[in-house]
Every structure is written in C-alpha cells, then in structure tokens.
C-alpha atoms as a PDB file:
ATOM      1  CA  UNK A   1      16.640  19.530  27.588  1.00  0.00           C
ATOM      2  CA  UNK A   2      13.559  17.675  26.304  1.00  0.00           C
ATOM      3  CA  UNK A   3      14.894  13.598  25.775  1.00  0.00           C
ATOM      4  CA  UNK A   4      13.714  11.866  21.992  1.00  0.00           C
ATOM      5  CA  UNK A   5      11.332   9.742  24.380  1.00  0.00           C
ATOM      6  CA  UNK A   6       9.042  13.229  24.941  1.00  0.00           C
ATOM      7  CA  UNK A   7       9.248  13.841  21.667  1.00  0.00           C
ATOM      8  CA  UNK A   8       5.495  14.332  20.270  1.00  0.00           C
ATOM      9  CA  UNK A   9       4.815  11.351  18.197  1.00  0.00           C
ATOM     10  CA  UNK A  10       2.458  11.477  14.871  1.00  0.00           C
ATOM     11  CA  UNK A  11      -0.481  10.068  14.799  1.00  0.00           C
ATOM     12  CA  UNK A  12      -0.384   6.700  12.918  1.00  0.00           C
ATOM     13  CA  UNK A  13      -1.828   6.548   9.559  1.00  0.00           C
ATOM     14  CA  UNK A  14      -3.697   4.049   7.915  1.00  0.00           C
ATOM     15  CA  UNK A  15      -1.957   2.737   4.061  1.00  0.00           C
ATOM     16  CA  UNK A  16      -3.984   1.729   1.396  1.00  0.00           C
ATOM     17  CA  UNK A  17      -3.495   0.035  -2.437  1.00  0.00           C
ATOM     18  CA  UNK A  18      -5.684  -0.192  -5.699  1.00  0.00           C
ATOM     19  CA  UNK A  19      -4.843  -2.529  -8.126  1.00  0.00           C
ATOM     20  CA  UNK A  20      -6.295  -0.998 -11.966  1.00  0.00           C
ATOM     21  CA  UNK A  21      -6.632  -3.355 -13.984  1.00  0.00           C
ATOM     22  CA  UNK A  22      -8.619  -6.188 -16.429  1.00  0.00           C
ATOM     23  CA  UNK A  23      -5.405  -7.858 -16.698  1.00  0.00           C
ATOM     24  CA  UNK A  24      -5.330  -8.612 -13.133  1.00  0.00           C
ATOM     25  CA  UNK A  25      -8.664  -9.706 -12.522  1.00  0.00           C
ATOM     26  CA  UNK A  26      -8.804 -12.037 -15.865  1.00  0.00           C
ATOM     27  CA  UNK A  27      -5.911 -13.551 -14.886  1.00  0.00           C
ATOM     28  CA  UNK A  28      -3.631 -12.693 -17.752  1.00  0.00           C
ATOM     29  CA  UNK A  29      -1.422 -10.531 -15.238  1.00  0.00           C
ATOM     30  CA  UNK A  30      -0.280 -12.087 -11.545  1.00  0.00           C
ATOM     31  CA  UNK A  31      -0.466  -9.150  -9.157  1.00  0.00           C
ATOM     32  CA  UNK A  32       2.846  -8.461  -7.996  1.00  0.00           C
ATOM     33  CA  UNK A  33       2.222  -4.747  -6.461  1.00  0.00           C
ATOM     34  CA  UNK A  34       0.757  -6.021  -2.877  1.00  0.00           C
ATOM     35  CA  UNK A  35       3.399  -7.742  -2.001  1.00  0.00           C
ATOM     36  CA  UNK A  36       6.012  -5.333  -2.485  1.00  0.00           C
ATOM     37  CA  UNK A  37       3.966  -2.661  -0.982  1.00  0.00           C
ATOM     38  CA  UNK A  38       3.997  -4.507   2.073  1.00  0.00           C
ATOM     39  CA  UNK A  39       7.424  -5.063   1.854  1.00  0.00           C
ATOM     40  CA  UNK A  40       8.219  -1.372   1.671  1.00  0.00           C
ATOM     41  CA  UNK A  41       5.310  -0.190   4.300  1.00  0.00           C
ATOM     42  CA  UNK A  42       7.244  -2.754   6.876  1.00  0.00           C
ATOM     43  CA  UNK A  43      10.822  -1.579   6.144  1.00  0.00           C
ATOM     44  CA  UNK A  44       9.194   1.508   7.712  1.00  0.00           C
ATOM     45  CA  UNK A  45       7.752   0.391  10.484  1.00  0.00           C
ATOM     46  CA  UNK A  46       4.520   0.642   8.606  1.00  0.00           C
ATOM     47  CA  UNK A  47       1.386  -1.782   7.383  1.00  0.00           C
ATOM     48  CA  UNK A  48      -0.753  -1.735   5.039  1.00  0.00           C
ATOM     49  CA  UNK A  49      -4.235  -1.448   5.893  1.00  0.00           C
ATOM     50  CA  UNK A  50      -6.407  -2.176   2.977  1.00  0.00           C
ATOM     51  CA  UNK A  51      -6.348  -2.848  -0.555  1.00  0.00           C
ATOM     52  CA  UNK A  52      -8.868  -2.907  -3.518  1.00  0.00           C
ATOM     53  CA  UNK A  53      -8.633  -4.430  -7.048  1.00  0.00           C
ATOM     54  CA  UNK A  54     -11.038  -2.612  -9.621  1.00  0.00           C
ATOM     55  CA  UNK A  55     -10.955  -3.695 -13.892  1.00  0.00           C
ATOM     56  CA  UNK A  56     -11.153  -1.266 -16.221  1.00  0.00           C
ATOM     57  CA  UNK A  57     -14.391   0.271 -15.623  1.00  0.00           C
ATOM     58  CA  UNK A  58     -14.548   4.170 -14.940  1.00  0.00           C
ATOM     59  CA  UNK A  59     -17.637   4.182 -13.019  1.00  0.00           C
ATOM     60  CA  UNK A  60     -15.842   1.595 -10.484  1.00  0.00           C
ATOM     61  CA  UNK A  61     -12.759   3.348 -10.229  1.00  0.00           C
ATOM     62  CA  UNK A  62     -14.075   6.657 -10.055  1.00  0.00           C
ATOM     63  CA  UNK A  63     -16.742   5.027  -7.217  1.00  0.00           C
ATOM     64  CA  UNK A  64     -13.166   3.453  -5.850  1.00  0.00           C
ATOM     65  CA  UNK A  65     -10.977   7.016  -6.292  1.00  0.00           C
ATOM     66  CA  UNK A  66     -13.660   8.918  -4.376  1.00  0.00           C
ATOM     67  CA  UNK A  67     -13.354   6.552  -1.343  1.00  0.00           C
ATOM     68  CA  UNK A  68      -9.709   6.785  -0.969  1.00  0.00           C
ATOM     69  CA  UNK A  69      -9.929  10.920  -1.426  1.00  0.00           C
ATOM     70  CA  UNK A  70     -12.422  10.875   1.269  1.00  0.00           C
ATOM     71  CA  UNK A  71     -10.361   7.999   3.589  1.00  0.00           C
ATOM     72  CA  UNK A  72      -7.999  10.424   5.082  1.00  0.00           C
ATOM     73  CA  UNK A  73      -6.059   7.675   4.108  1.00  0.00           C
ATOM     74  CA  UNK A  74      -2.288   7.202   2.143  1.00  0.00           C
ATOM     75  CA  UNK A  75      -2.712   5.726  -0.707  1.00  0.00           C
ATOM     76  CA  UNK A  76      -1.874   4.018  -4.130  1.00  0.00           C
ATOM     77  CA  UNK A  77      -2.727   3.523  -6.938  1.00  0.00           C
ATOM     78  CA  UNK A  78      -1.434   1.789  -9.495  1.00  0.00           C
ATOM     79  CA  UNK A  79      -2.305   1.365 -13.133  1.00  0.00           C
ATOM     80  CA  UNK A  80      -4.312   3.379 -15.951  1.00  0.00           C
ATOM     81  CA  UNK A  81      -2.378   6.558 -16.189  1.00  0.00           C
ATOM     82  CA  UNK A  82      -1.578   5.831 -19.756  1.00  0.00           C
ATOM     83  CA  UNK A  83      -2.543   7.327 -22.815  1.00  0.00           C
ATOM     84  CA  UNK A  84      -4.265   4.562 -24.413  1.00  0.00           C
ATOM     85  CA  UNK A  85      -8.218   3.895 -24.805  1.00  0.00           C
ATOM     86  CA  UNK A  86      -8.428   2.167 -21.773  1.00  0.00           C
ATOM     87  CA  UNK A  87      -6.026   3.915 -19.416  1.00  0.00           C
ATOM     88  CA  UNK A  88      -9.132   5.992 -17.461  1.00  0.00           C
ATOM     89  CA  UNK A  89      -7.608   6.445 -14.155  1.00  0.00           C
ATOM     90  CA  UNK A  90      -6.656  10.202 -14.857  1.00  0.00           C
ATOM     91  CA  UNK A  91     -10.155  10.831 -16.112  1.00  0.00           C
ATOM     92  CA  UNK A  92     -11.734   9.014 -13.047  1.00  0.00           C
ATOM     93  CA  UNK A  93      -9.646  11.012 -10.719  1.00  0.00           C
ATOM     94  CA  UNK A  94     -10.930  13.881 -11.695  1.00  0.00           C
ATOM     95  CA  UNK A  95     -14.462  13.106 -11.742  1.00  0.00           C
ATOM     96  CA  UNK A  96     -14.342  12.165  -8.569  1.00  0.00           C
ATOM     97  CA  UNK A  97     -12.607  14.929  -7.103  1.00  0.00           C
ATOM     98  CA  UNK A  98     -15.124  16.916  -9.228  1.00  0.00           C
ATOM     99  CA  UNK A  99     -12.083  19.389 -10.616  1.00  0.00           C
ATOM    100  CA  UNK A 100     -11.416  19.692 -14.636  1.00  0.00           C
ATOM    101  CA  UNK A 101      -7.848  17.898 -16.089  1.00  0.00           C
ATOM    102  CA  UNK A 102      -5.162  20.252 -17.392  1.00  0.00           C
ATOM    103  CA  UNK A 103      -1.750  19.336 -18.618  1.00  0.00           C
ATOM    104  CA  UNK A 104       0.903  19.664 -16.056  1.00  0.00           C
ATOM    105  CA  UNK A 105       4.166  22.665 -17.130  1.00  0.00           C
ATOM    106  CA  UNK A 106       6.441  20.100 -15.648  1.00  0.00           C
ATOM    107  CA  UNK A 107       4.980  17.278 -16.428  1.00  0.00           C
ATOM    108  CA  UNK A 108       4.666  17.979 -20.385  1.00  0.00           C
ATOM    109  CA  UNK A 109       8.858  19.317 -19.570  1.00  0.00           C
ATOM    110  CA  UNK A 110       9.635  16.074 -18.481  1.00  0.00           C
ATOM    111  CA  UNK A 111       7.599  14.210 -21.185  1.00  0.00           C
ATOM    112  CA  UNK A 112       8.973  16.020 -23.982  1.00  0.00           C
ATOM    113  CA  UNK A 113      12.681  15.535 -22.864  1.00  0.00           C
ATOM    114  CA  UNK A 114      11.892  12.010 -22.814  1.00  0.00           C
ATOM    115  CA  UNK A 115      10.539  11.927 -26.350  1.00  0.00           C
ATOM    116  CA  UNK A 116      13.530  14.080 -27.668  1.00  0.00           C
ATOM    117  CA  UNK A 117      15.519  10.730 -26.021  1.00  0.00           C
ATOM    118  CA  UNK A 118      13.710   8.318 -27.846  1.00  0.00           C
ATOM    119  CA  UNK A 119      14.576  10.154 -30.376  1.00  0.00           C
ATOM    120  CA  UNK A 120      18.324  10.437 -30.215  1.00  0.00           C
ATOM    121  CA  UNK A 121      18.387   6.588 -29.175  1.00  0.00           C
ATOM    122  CA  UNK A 122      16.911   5.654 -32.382  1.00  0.00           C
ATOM    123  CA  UNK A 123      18.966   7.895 -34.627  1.00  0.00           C
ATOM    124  CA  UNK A 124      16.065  10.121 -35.792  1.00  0.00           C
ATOM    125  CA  UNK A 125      15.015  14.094 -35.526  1.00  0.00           C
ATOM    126  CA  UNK A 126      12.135  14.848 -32.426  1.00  0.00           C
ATOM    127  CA  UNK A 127       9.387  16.287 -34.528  1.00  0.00           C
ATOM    128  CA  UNK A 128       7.215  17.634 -31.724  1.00  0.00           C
ATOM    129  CA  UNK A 129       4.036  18.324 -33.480  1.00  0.00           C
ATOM    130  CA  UNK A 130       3.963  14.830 -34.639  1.00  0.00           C
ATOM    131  CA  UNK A 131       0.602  13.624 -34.084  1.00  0.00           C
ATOM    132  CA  UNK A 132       1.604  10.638 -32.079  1.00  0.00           C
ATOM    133  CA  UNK A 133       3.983  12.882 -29.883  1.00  0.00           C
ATOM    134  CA  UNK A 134       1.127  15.091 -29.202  1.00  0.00           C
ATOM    135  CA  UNK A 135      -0.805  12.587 -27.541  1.00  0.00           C
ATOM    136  CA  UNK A 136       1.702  11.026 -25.914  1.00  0.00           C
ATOM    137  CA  UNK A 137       1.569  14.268 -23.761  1.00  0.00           C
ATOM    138  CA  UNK A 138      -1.652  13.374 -22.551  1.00  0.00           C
ATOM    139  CA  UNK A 139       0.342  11.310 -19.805  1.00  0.00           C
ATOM    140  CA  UNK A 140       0.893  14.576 -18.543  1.00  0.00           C
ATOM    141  CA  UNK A 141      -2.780  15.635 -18.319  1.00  0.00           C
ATOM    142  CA  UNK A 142      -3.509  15.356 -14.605  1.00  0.00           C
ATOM    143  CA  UNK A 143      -6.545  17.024 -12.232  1.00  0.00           C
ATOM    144  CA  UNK A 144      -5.552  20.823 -11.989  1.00  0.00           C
ATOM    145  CA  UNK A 145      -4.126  21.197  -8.628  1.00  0.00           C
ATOM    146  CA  UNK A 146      -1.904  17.937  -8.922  1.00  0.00           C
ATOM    147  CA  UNK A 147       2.141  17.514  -7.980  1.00  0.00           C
ATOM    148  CA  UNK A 148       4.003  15.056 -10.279  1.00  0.00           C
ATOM    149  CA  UNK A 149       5.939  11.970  -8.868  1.00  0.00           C
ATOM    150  CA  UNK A 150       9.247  11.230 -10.618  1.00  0.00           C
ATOM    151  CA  UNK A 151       9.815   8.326 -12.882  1.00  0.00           C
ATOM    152  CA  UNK A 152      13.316   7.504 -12.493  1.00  0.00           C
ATOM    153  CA  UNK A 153      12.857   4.420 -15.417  1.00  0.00           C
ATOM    154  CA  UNK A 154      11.719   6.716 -18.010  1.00  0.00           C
ATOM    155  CA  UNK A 155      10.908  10.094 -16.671  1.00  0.00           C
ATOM    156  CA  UNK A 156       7.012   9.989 -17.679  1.00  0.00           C
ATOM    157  CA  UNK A 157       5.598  11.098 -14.157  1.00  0.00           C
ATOM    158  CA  UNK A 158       2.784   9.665 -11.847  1.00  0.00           C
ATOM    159  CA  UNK A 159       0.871  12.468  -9.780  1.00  0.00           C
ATOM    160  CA  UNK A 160      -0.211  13.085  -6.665  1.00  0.00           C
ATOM    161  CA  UNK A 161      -3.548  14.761  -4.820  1.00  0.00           C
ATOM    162  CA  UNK A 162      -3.537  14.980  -1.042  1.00  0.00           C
ATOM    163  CA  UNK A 163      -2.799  11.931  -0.297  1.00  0.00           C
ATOM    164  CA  UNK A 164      -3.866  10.148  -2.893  1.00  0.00           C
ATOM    165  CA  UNK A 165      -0.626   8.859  -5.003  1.00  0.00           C
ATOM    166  CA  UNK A 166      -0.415   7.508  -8.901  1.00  0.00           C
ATOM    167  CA  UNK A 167       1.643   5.695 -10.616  1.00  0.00           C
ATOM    168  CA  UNK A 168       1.572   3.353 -13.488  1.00  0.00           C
ATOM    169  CA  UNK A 169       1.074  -0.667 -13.304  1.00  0.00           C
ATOM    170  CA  UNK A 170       4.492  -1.692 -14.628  1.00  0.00           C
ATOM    171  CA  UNK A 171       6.676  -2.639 -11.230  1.00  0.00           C
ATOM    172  CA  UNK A 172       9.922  -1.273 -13.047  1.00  0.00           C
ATOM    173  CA  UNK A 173       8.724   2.238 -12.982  1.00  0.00           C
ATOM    174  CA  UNK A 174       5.913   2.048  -9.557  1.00  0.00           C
ATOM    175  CA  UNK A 175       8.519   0.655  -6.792  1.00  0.00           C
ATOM    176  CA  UNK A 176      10.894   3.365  -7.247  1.00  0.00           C
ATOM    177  CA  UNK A 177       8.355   5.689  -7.040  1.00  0.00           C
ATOM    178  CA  UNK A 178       6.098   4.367  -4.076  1.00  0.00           C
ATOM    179  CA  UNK A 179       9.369   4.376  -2.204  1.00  0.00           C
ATOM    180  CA  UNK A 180      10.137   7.675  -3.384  1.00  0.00           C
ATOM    181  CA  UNK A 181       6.536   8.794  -1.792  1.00  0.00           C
ATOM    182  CA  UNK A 182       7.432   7.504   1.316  1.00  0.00           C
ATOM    183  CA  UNK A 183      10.671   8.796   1.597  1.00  0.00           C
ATOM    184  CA  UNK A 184       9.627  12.321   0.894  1.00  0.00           C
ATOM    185  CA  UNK A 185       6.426  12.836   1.971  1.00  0.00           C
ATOM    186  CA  UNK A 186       5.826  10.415   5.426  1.00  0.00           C
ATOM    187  CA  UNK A 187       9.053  10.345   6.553  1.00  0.00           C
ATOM    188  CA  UNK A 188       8.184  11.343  10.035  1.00  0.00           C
ATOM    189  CA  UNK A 189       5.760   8.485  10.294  1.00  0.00           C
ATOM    190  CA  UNK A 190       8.208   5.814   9.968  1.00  0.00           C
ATOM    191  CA  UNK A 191       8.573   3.543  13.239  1.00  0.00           C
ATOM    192  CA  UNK A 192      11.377   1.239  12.227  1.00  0.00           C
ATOM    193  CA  UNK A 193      11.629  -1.754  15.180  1.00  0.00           C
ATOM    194  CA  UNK A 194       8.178  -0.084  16.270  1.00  0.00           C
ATOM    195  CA  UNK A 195       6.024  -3.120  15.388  1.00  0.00           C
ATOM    196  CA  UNK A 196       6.597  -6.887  16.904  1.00  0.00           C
ATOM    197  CA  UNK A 197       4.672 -10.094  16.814  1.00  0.00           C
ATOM    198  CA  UNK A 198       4.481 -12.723  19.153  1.00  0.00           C
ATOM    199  CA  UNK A 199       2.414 -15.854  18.881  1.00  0.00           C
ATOM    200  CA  UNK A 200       2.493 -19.756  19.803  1.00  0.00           C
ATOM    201  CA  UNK A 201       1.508 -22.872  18.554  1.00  0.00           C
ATOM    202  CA  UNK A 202      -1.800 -24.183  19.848  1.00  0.00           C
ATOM    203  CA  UNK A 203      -2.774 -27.446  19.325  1.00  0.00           C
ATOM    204  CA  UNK A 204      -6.281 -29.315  19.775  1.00  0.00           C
ATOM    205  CA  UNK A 205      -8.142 -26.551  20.451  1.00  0.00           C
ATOM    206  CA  UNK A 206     -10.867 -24.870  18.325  1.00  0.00           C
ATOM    207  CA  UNK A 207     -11.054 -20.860  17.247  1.00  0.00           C
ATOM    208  CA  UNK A 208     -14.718 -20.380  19.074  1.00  0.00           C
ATOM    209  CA  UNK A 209     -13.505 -21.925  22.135  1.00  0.00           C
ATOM    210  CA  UNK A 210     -10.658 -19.122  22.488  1.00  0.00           C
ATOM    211  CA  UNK A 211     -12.489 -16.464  21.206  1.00  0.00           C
ATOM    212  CA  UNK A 212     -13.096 -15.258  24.785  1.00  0.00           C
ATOM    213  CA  UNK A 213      -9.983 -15.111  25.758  1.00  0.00           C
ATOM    214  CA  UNK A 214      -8.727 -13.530  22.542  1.00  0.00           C
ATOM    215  CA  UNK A 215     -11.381 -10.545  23.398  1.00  0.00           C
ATOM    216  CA  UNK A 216     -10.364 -10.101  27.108  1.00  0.00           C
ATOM    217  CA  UNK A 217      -6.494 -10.012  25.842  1.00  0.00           C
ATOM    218  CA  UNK A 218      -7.784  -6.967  23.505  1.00  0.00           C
ATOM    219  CA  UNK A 219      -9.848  -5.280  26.488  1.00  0.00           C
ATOM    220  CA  UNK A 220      -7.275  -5.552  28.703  1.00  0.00           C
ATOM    221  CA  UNK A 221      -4.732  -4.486  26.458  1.00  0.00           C
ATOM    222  CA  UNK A 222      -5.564  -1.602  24.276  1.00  0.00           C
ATOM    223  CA  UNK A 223      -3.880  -0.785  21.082  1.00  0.00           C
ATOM    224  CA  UNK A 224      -2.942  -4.472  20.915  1.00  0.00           C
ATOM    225  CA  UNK A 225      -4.323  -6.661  18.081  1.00  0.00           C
ATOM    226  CA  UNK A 226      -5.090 -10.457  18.797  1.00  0.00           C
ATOM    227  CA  UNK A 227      -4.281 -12.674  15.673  1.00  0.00           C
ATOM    228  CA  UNK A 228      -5.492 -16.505  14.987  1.00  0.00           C
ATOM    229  CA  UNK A 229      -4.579 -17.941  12.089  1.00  0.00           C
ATOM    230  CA  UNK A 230      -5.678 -21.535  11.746  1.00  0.00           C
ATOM    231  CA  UNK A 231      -4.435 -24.496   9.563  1.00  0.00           C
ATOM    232  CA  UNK A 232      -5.527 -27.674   8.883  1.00  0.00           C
ATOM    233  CA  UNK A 233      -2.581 -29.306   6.770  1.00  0.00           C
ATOM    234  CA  UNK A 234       0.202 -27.987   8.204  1.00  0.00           C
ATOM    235  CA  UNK A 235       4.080 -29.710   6.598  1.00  0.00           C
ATOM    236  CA  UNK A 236       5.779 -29.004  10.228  1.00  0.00           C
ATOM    237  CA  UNK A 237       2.867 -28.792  12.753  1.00  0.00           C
ATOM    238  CA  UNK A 238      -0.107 -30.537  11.057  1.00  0.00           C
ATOM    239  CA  UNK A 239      -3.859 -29.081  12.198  1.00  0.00           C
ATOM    240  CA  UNK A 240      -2.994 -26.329  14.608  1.00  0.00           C
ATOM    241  CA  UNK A 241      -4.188 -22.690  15.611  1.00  0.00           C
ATOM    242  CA  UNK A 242      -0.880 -19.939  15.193  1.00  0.00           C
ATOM    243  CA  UNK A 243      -2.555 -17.730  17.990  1.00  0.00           C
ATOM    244  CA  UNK A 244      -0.568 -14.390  19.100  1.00  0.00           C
ATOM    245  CA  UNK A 245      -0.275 -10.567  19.840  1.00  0.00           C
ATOM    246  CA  UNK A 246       0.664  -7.913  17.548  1.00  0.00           C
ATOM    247  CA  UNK A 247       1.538  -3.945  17.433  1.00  0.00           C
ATOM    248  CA  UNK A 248       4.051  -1.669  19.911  1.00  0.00           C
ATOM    249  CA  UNK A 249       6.825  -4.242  21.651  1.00  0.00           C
ATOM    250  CA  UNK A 250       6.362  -2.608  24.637  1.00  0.00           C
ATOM    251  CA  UNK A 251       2.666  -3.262  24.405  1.00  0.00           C
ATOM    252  CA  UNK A 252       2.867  -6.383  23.120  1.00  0.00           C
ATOM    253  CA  UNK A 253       5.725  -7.360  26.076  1.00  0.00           C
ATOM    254  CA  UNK A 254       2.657  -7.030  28.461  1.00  0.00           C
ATOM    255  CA  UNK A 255       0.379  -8.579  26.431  1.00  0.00           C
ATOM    256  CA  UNK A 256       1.865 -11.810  25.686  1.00  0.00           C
ATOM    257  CA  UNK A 257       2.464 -13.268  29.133  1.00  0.00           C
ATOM    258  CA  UNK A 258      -1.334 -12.865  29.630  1.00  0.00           C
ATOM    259  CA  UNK A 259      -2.156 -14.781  26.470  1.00  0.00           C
ATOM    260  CA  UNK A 260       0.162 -17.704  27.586  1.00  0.00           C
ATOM    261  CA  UNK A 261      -1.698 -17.577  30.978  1.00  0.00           C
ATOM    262  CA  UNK A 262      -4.754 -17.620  29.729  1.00  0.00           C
ATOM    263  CA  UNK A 263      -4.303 -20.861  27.431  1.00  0.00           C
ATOM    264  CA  UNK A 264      -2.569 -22.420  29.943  1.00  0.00           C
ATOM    265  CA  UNK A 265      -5.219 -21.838  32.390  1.00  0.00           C
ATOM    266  CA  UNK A 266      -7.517 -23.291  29.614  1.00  0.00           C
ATOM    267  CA  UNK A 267      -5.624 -26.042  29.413  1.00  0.00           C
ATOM    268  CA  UNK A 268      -4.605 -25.774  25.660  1.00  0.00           C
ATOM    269  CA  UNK A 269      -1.706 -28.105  23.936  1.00  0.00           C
ATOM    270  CA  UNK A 270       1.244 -25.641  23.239  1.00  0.00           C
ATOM    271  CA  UNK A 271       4.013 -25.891  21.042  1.00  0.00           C
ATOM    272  CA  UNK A 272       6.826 -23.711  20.005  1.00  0.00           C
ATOM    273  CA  UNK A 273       6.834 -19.881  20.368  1.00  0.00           C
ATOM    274  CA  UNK A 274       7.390 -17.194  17.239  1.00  0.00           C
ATOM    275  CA  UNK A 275       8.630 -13.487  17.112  1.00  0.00           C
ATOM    276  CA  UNK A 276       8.178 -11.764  14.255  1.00  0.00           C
END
C-alpha cells in the first residue's frame, strides 16, 4: 500500500496578476485586486510570484498578454473585458495569441439570459435585436478556442486560454471568480500548512555586512529563500533588520538554527523571534 507521503507531488507553479487599467495608474482607482489575490493564493498554500500594472494602451497590454501566454505561468488578469471604447483587453488577447475573436455559444447564452433579467427587473419586454443589446454581446466575443469563467454577480463571463485567466476589474464580480479558478482548475497544487516563515529581530547591524551569511544559508540550504527586510522607524523596535527563512517547514526547520548560529557567531544584537 503506497502511504500519502510517496505520493508524487506536482511541480510548483509560479502565480502571476495584471492590473488593466488608467484608473489605477492615475490614481482615481486604489488597487484593491493584489491584495486579495494574495490572500486567496496563501489560503492555498500558494504565492504569488509577480504582478504587472499596464493603462489602457493596447500595444502595452498586448506586449504584457504575450508575456504571460508565453510564462508557463497562472495567471490574471483583471480589467478591460468590457464592451466599451476603451475595454481592449479581449482585442489584445487575441493579437497576441495571433488567433481571430469569435463570440462564445455559451457565453452569448449566458449574456442574453442576463439581459432578459434586466429586463423583467425593470418591468419591460427583452427586445433582443435592440441595438444596445446587440453590443452588449460583444462581452461575449472572446479568442476562438477560449472556455468561459462564471460570473456568479451577474452571469456576464470572464474567459480563459491555457492558463491565462480573465475577468473584469470590479472586485464584486473578479474574487468569486479567481477563487472559482483555483478551485477548479489547480486544485492539486494546493499545499495548505506547506509554507512557513521564520525570522528574528536584528539589531545594529547593517544589510551588506550579512549578506554573506544570508548567501551561505541559501547554498547550504536549497529551495530555501533568505528574506531581510529593513526599517528605519520602527513604532515597537525602532531601526532594525527583520532577517529570516522562508518556504517548506521542514526545510525551513533546518534552516533556521543555522541562521541563528551564524548571527550569533557574528555577534549581532537579537531580539524577539517570528513565525509566520
């Protein structure tokens, strides 16, 4: 009988997030997407790698689309999918996947059903060959070859290629559905309790002056990350370096105690310890 510890284990993926968006970069709009992807990444077990804000421009977001097709990468985007002069997302993933758009069967399905809502909610008869209801189908209009991602706010889908994953800039709609991603599609990379951090306080010391330490920790140690975050104003601990391990417990278990005995060893101030 083979044990869950022999179990073959995926190979780990790397997450990544674009941000669409003049709004964002002009300041009118507050991003609130990264956060929240991070949030849902580490409820996983999961990080997020990299992510990339981009305004309204189609030659930088197709420039920005054909990188994440060609990362082997998961990722999101969110933002632009709309129907509106300058929602070009759609357009921009198609140019740079280099495949023509077509309106998705399903997609127009679930489009129409929720304009024959709007309808009933406002006490008035769906006229589907409406002008405006005609182009609001263009929401549907994705690159040929795409899968739709459910909208459970208002039905009007995202869409997927590879592993490439879009959905519009409004949080209300884009949580549910980012989670909805992950849940159905990268389930068996989740490694919940998989990921720990461990670092201490280190006082009157300066980052170049650990630097070799923090390599040797890394050489020694492999598939463990070494972390130094400094501040100069902290309210608890004033000017002080936050210096630790991070990745696998059981890696970072080993790792630690060598850290500790290096800065000891160097003769560094420490204060309290931190587990994350």
């Amino acid at each position: 009988m083979t044990s869950q510890q022999n179990t073959p284990q995926p190979e780990p993926r790397d997450f990544g997030l674009i941000i669409v968006g003049d709004e964002i970069l002009s300041g009118k709009r507050a991003d609130k997407h990264m956060p929240k992807v991070i949030e849902l990444l580490a409820a996983r077990g999961l990080q997020l790698s990299w992510a990339e804000y981009v305004g309204d421009s189609p030659e930088r977001i197709t420039a920005t689309l054909k990188r994440a097709f060609s990362s082997g990468d998961v990722v999101f985007s969110c933002g632009g999918i709309g129907a509106t002069p300058d929602d070009h997302t759609r357009q921009c993933a198609g140019r740079a996947l280099g495949v023509e758009l077509e309106l998705h069967p399903r997609a127009e399905a679930l489009i129409r059903e929720r304009m024959q809502d709007t309808a009933r909610e406002q006490g008035t008869t769906y006229e589907p060959d409406r002008p405006d209801n005609i182009h609001r189908l263009n929401m549907g209009v994705f690159p040929k070859g795409a899968a739709i991602i459910p909208n459970p706010y208002n039905k009007i889908p995202g869409f997927t290629v590879g592993d490439v994953h879009f959905v519009p800039g409004f949080p209300v709609m884009a949580w549910p559905m980012m989670e909805w991603v992950l849940d159905t599609h990268y389930r068996s990379l989740f490694r919940e309790k998989a990921y720990v951090e461990k670092s201490v306080i280190v006082f009157g010391a300066m980052e170049a002056s650990l630097t070799p330490l923090m390599e040797d920790i890394e050489r020694r140690h492999p598939g463990v990350k070494v972390f130094s975050l400094p501040s100069v104003d902290h309210p608890q601990y004033g000017r002080h370096i936050d210096l630790g391990v991070k990745g696998d417990p059981g890696l970072v278990d080993a790792a630690y105690p060598h850290l500790l005995e290096g800065l000891n060893a160097f003769g560094a101030k420490l204060g309290p310890e931190l587990v994350r």
